[in-house]
Each structure stands twice: as structure tokens, then as C-alpha cells.
Protein backbone atom coordinates (compact mmCIF):
# COMPACT_ATOMS: atom_id res chain seq x y z
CA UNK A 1 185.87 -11.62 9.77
CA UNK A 2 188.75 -10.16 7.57
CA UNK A 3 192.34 -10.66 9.39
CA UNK A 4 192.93 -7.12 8.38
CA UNK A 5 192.05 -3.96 9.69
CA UNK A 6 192.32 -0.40 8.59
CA UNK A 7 193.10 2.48 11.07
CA UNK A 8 193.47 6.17 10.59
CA UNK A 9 197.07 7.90 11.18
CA UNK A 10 195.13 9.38 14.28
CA UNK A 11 194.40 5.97 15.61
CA UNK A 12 197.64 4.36 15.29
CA UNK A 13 199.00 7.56 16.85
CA UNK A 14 196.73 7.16 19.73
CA UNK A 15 196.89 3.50 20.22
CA UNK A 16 200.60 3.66 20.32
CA UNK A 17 200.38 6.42 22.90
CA UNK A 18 197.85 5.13 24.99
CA UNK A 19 199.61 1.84 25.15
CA UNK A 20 202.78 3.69 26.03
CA UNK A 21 201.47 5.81 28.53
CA UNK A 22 199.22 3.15 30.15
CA UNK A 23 202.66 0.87 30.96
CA UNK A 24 204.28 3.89 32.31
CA UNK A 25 206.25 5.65 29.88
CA UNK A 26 206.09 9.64 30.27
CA UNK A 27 204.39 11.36 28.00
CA UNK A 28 206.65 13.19 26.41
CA UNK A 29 208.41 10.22 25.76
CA UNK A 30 205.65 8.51 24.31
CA UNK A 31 204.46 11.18 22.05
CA UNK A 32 207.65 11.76 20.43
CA UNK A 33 207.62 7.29 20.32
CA UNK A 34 204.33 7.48 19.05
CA UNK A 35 205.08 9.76 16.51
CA UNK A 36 208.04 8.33 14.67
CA UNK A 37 206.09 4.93 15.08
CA UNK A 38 202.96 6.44 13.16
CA UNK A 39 205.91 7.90 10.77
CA UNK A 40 206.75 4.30 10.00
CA UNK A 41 203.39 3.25 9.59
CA UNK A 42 202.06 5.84 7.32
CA UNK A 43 205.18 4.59 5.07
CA UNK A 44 204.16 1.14 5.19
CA UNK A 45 207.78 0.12 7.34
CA UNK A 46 205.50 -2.53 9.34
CA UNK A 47 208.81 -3.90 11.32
CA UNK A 48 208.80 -0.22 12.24
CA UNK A 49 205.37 0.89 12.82
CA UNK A 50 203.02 -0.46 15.56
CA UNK A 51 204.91 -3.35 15.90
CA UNK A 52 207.49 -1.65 17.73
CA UNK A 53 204.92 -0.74 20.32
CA UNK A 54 205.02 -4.30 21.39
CA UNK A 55 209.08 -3.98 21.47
CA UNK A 56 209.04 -0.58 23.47
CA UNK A 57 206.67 -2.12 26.07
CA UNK A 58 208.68 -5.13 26.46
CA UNK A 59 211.33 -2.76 26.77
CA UNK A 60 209.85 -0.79 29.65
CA UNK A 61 208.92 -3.96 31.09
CA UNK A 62 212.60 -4.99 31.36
CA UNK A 63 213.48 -2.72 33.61
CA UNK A 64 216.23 -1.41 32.02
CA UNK A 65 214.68 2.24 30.38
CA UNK A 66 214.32 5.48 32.64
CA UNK A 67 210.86 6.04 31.18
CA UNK A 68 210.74 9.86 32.11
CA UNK A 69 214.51 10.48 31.49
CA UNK A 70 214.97 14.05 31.41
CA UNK A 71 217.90 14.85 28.17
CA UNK A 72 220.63 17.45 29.04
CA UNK A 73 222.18 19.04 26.27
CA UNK A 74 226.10 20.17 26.51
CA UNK A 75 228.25 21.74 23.58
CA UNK A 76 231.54 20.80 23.74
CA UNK A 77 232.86 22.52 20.95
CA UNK A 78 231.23 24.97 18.33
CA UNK A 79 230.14 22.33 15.53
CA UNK A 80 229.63 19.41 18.23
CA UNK A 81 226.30 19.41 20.28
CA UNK A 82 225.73 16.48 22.84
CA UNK A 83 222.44 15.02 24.38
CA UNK A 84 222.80 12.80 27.30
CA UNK A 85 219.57 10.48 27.11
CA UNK A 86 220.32 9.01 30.37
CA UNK A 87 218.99 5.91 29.90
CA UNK A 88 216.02 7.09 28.07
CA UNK A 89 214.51 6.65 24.32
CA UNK A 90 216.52 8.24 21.85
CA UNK A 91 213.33 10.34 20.41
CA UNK A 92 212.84 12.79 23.20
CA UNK A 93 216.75 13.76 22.67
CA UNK A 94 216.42 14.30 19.08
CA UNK A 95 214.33 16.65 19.76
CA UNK A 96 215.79 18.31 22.49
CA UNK A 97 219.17 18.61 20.03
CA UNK A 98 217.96 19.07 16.71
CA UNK A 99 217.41 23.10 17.33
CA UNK A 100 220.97 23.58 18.12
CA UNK A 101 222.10 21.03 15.58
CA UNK A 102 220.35 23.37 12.96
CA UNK A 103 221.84 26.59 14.37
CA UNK A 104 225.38 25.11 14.43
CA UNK A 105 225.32 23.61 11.14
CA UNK A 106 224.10 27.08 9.74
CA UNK A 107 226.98 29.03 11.90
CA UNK A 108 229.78 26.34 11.37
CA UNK A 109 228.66 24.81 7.59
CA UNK A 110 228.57 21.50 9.72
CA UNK A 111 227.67 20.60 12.97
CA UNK A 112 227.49 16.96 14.39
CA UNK A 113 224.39 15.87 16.91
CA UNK A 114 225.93 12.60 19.38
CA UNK A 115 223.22 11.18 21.28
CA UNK A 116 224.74 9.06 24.28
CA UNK A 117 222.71 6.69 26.61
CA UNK A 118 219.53 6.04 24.50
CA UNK A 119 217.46 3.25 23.72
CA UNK A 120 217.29 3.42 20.13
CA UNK A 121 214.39 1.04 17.93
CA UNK A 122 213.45 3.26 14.99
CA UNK A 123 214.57 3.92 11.39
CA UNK A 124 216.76 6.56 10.94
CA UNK A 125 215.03 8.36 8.32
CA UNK A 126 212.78 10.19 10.43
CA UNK A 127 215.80 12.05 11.69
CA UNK A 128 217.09 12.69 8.34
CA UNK A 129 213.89 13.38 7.31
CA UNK A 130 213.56 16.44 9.91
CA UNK A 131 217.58 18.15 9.10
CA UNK A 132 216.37 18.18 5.53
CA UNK A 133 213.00 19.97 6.48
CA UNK A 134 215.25 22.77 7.53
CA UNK A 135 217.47 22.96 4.28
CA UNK A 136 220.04 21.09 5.58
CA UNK A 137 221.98 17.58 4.25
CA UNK A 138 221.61 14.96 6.93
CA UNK A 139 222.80 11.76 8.02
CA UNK A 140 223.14 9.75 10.72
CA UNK A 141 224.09 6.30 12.17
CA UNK A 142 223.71 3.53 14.95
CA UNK A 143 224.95 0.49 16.55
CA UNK A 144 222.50 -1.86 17.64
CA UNK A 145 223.03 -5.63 19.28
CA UNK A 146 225.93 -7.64 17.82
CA UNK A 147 223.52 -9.98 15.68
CA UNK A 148 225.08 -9.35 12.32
CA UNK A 149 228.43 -11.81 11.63
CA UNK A 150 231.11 -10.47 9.76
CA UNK A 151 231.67 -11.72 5.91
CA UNK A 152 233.26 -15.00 6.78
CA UNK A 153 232.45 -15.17 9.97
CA UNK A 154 229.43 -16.92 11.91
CA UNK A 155 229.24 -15.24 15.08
CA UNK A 156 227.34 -11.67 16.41
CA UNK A 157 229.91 -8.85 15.80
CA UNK A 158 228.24 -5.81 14.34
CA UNK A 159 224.34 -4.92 14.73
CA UNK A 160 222.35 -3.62 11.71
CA UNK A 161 224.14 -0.61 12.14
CA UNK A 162 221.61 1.53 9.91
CA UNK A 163 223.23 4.50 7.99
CA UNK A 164 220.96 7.09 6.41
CA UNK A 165 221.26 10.17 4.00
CA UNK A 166 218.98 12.86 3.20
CA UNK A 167 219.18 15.86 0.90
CA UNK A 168 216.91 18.55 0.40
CA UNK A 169 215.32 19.53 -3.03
CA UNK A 170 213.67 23.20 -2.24
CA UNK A 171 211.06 22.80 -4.98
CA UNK A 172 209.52 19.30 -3.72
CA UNK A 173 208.08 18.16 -0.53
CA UNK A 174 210.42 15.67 -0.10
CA UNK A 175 213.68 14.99 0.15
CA UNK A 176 216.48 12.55 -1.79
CA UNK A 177 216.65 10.52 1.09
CA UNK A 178 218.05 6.65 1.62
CA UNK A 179 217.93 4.46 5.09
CA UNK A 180 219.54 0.78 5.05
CA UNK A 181 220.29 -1.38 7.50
CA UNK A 182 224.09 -2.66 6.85
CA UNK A 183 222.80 -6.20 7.47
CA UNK A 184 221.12 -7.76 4.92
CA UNK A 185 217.76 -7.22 5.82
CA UNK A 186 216.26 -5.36 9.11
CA UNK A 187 215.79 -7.04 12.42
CA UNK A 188 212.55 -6.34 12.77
CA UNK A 189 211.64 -7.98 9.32
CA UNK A 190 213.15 -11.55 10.44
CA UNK A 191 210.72 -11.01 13.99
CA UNK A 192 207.98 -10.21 11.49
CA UNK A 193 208.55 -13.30 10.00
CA UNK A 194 209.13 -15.28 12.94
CA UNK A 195 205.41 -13.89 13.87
CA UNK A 196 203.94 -14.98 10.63
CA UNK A 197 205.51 -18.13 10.73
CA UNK A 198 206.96 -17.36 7.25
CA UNK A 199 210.50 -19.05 6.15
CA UNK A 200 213.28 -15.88 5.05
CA UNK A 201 214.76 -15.79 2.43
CA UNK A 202 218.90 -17.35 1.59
CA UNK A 203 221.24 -14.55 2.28
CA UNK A 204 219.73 -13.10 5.49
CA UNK A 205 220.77 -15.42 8.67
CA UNK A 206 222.82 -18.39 9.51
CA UNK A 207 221.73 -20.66 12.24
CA UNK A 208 223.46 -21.14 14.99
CA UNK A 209 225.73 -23.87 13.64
CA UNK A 210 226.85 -20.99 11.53
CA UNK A 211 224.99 -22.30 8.09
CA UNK A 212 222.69 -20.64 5.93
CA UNK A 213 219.07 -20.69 6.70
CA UNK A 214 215.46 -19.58 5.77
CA UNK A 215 213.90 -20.11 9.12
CA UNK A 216 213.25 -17.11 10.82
CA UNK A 217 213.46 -18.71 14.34
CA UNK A 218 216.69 -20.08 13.54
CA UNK A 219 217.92 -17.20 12.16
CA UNK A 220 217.06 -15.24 15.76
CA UNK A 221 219.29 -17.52 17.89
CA UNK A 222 221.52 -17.81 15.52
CA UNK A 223 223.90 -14.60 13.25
CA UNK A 224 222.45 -12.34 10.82
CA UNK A 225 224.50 -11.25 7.32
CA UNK A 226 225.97 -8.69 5.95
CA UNK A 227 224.24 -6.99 2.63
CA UNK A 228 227.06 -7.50 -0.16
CA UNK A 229 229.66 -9.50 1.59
CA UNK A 230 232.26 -7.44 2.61
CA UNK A 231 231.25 -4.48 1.36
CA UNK A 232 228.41 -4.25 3.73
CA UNK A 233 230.74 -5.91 6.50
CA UNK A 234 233.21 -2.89 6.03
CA UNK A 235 230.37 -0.10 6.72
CA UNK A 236 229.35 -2.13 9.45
CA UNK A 237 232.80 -1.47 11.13
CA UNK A 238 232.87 1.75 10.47
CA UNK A 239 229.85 2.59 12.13
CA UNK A 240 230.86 0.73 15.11
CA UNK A 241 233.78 3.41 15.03
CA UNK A 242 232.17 6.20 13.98
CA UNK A 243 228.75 6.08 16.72
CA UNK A 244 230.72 3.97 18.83
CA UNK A 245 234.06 4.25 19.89
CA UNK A 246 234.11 7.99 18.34
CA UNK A 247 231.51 9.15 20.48
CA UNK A 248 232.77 7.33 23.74
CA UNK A 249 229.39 4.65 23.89
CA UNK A 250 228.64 1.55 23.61
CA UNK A 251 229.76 -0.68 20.39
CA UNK A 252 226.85 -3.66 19.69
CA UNK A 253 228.75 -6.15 21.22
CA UNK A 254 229.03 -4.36 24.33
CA UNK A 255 225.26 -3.53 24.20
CA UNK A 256 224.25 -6.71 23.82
CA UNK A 257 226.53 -7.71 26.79
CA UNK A 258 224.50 -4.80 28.74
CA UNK A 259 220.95 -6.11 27.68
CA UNK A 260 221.47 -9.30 29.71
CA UNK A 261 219.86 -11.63 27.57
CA UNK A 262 216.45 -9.45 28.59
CA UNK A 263 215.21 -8.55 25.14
CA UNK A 264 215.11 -5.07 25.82
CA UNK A 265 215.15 -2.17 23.18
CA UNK A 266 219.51 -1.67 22.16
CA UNK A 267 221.04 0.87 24.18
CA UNK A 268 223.84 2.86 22.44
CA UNK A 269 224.57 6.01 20.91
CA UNK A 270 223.53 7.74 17.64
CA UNK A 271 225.31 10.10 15.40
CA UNK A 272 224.37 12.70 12.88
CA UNK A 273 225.49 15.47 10.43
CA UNK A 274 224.16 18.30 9.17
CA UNK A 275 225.65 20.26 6.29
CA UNK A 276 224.13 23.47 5.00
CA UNK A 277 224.43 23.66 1.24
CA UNK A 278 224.21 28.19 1.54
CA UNK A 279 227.27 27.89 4.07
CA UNK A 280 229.44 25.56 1.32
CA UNK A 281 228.14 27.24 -1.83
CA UNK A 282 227.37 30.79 -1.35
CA UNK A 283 226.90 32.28 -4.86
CA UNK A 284 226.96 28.68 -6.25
CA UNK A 285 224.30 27.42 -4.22
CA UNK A 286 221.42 27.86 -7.51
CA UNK A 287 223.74 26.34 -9.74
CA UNK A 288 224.56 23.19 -7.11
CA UNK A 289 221.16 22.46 -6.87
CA UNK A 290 220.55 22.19 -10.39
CA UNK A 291 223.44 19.50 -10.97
CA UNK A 292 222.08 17.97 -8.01
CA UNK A 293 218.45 18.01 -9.76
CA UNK A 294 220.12 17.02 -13.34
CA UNK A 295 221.39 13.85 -11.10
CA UNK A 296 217.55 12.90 -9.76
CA UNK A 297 216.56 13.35 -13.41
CA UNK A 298 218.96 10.93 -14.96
CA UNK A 299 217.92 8.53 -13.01
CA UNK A 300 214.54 8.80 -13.09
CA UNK A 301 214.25 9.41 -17.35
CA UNK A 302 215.51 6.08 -17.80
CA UNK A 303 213.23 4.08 -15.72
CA UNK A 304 215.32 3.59 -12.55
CA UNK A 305 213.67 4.82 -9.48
CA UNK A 306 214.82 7.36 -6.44
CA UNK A 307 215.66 5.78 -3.07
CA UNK A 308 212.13 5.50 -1.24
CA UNK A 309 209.78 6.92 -4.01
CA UNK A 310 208.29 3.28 -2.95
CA UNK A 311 207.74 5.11 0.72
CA UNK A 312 206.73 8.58 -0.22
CA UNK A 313 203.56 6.84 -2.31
CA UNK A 314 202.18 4.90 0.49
CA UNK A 315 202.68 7.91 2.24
CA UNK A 316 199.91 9.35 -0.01
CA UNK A 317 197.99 6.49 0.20
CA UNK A 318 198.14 6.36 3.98
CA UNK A 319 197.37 9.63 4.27
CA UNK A 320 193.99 8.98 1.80
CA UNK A 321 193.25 5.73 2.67
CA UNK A 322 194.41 4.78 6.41
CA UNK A 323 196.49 1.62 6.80
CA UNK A 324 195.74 -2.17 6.86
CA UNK A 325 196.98 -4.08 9.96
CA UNK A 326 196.69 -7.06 10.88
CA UNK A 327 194.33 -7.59 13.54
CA UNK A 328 195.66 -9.78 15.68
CA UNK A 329 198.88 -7.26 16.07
CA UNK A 330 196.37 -4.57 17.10
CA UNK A 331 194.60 -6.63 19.61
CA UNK A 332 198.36 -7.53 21.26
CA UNK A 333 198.65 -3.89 21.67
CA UNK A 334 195.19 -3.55 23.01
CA UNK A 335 195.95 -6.02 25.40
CA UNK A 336 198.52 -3.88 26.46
CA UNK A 337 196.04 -1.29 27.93
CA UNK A 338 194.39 -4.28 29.96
């Protein structure tokens, strides 16, 4: 028997609901979970596809989610729209703020979405993904846990702290659009790993001792790194400012302090922009986009690729073709529904 299996986008949609549903998670919660985890998927992001089902139940299990967490939305000031998660998953509030994000951004020219109180596992550019979809530049940030040492340091100060960009192009399907983790490599991937029993490669973790190391378990008890030294270790900071202390919630350290040592999902707060190119440009808004198009192109003409054309083609080929999983992460989530 092959150690792979394939599954439609439908049936990783409906495993991952089914599995979130069946250990009590609302269902509006777990569609909009299930969604952005069949997103991830379909893309081939594995440390952010049905794996995470296995992290969300854990999660739930912990105690520590409101699994049917009801977001309120306030607007404090014209460009600023706030969703309270309550304790909840951070997908459900997206939702219920993206609308007025939109309007905002296309009254103001800018308008800012803070999520407060969520749980918070995904990649970001789902979110970017869905401003863009409406003509709109996005980005957005998050905190995590305080895995990620500072350049020099050896010790949990900043979490991945993911930052993510997306901007539309009118005449494609989809978007310029980038999503990195400001450590050197995801969380998820170094779990992944750990799973696989697989050493990681020099440059992602230190062990606890604070030295350099390629084995995944190690690396979990001990410090992740920063990508590019202190470059990355700067943008880290700022993002602990800017969807941290900004935003009055929780920097990583201070979530991690909150999780207990219970393994549960990060709870924090989330940030993102929207920018509406008609609103800056007016009559220039043609010529902007072709500059911004004469950009894409002199990349691309020389060989270099865009940020996730890599994504966007297993897209396709997930959308064909299904997706390959390893079967013994689908039975885990079967198990689940036991």
C-alpha cells in the first residue's frame, strides 16, 4: 500500500470540517477553518493545510478557545475598524470585518482591520489574498509565541511574526502577492519535520544550549532564527509594535506566557491595510498600473520568478489533479472523528 493518498479539494474541505465540528467547534467557525485550511492545501503549504487540523483540535482540546465565539465589530474612527474575537479563531472575524474594511478603504483611501483576542494558526495570504479580490492593496501582520531569538541572542523573544503583501493586477486572476514568516523558516515546517523524523537544515533553530542545530526536536525546545540576521530580527520588532503594542494585545512573549505551556493555537492580535489604488491615483490610476505591470515584467523577462508563481501552479494542479497526503496524517485526523 502506497504511503500516499490523493484527496479532492472537497474532501479535505470536508474532513477538516467534520473533524472540527465533531470535537465541538461551531460551525461557522469551522467552515471558515476549513476553508483557509483547504486554501493551504490546494497550494501545496502542507505545515498549513490539514495538518493544522490536528493543531486546531489540540487547540480546542486545551481549553483555552471559545469555540462558538460570537465577533463584535466597533469603528473607532473612520479608517480604523475593530473585531473583538473574544477568544475565538481569527477566521470567523476576518470575515465579519473584511466588508467594512473594503468600504473604509474605498471612502478613506486606507482603512486598517485590528483583530483583538483571536487564536490565529494560518498563513496570512489568504487574507491578502481576499483585499486584493476587491481591487484593493493588502497587507497584514501577526505575533505568534516568542520562539524566534533575536540576532545574537539565544532565547524566545519574537514569534514568526508573518508579514504579507498583496497587490492586485486587474487583467490576471491573481494577484502580486508575498507571505514570509520573519523567522527563518515557518513553525509548522520544523513540526513537519519533527513528524517525519527528518534533521532541518543550519540556519533555522538553536538548541536549547543556544547552539546551532539540525534536529527538529531540538530545535522545538529550544529558539528559532531570524531570516537574514538582523535584518529579519528588525521586522520582527516591528511587528511586535505594530500588531502588538499598537493595537493594545498581546506581544509573543506575553502569549506564550498566556498559553501555559498547553500547546494551544497563539492567541494575539492581527493587523491589516487596505489601500485603494482609484482613491490615490484618480486620473493616474491606468498609467500606475502599467509601471506597476512594466515592474512584474522585468522580472519575469529575465528569468527571475514572481513571489508565489511556485503556489499559484499547484494551485492548478490541485485543482486538476487533487492532492497527495500522506496517509498516516489523514488517518490522525480520522481518528479525530472516533
Amino acid at each position: 500500500m502506497s504511503d500516499r493518498i490523493n484527496l479532492s479539494l472537497d474532501q479535505v474541505y470536508d474532513l477538516a470540517l467534520r473533524a472540527l465540528t465533531h470535537n465541538g467547534m461551531a460551525e461557522d467557525h469551522a467552515q471558515a477553518i476549513a476553508d483557509v485550511i483547504t486554501q493551504g492545501q490546494r497550494d501545496e503549504c502542507h505545515s498549513h493545510g490539514l495538518y493544522r487540523v490536528l493543531v486546531c483540535v489540540r487547540s480546542l482540546r486545551s481549553g483555552k478557545i471559545a469555540p462558538a465565539a460570537r465577533p463584535t465589530l466597533t469603528q473607532p474612527a473612520p479608517s480604523i475598524v475593530k473585531v473583538d474575537a473574544h477568544q475565538g479563531y481569527s477566521q470567523l472575524a476576518f470575515q465579519t470585518g473584511l466588508p467594512a474594511l473594503v468600504e473604509q478603504a474605498r471612502k478613506q483611501g486606507v482603512a486598517a482591520l485590528v483583530i483583538r483576542n483571536c487564536f490565529h494558526f494560518s498563513a496570512l495570504w489568504p487574507e491578502v489574498e481576499a483585499i486584493a479580490r476587491h481591487g484593493l492593496v493588502g497587507m497584514a501582520m501577526t505575533p505568534s509565541h516568542a520562539w524566534v531569538a533575536p540576532e545574537g541572542g539565544s532565547k524566545g523573544v519574537f514569534g514568526t511574526n508573518p508579514l504579507a503583501f498583496a497587490w492586485p493586477r486587474p487583467n490576471r486572476e491573481e494577484p502580486f502577492v508575498f507571505d514570509f514568516a520573519t523567522s527563518a523558516i515557518a513553525r509548522g515546517d520544523i513540526e513537519l519535520h519533527a513528524r517525519q523524523q527528518q534533521p532541518i537544515p543550519l540556519g533555522w533553530a538553536l538548541d536549547a544550549e543556544g547552539a546551532p542545530t539540525t534536529d527538529a526536536h531540538a530545535a522545538l525546545a529550544g529558539a528559532m532564527q531570524t531570516f537574514g540576521g538582523h535584518k529579519g530580527s528588525a521586522l520582527a520588532a516591528m511587528i511586535e509594535l505594530l500588531a502588538g503594542a499598537l493595537i493594545g494585545d498581546m506581544t509573543s512573549a506575553e502569549s506564550l506566557a498566556f498559553d501555559d505551556g498547553v500547546g494551544a493555537t497563539p492567541c494575539h492580535g492581527e493587523l491589516l491595510l487596505a489601500f485603494d489604488p482609484q482613491r490615490f491615483l484618480g486620473d493616474d490610476f491606468e498609467q500606475s498600473q502599467q509601471r506597476a505591470e512594466q515592474l512584474f515584467a522585468a522580472i519575469t523577462d529575465q528569468g527571475a520568478r514572481l513571489p508565489s508563481q511556485r503556489r499559484f501552479a499547484a494551485r492548478q494542479r490541485s485543482k486538476r489533479e487533487g492532492v497527495w497526503l500522506s496517509r498516516s496524517l489523514v488517518q490522525d485526523i480520522k481518528d479525530l472523528l472516533a
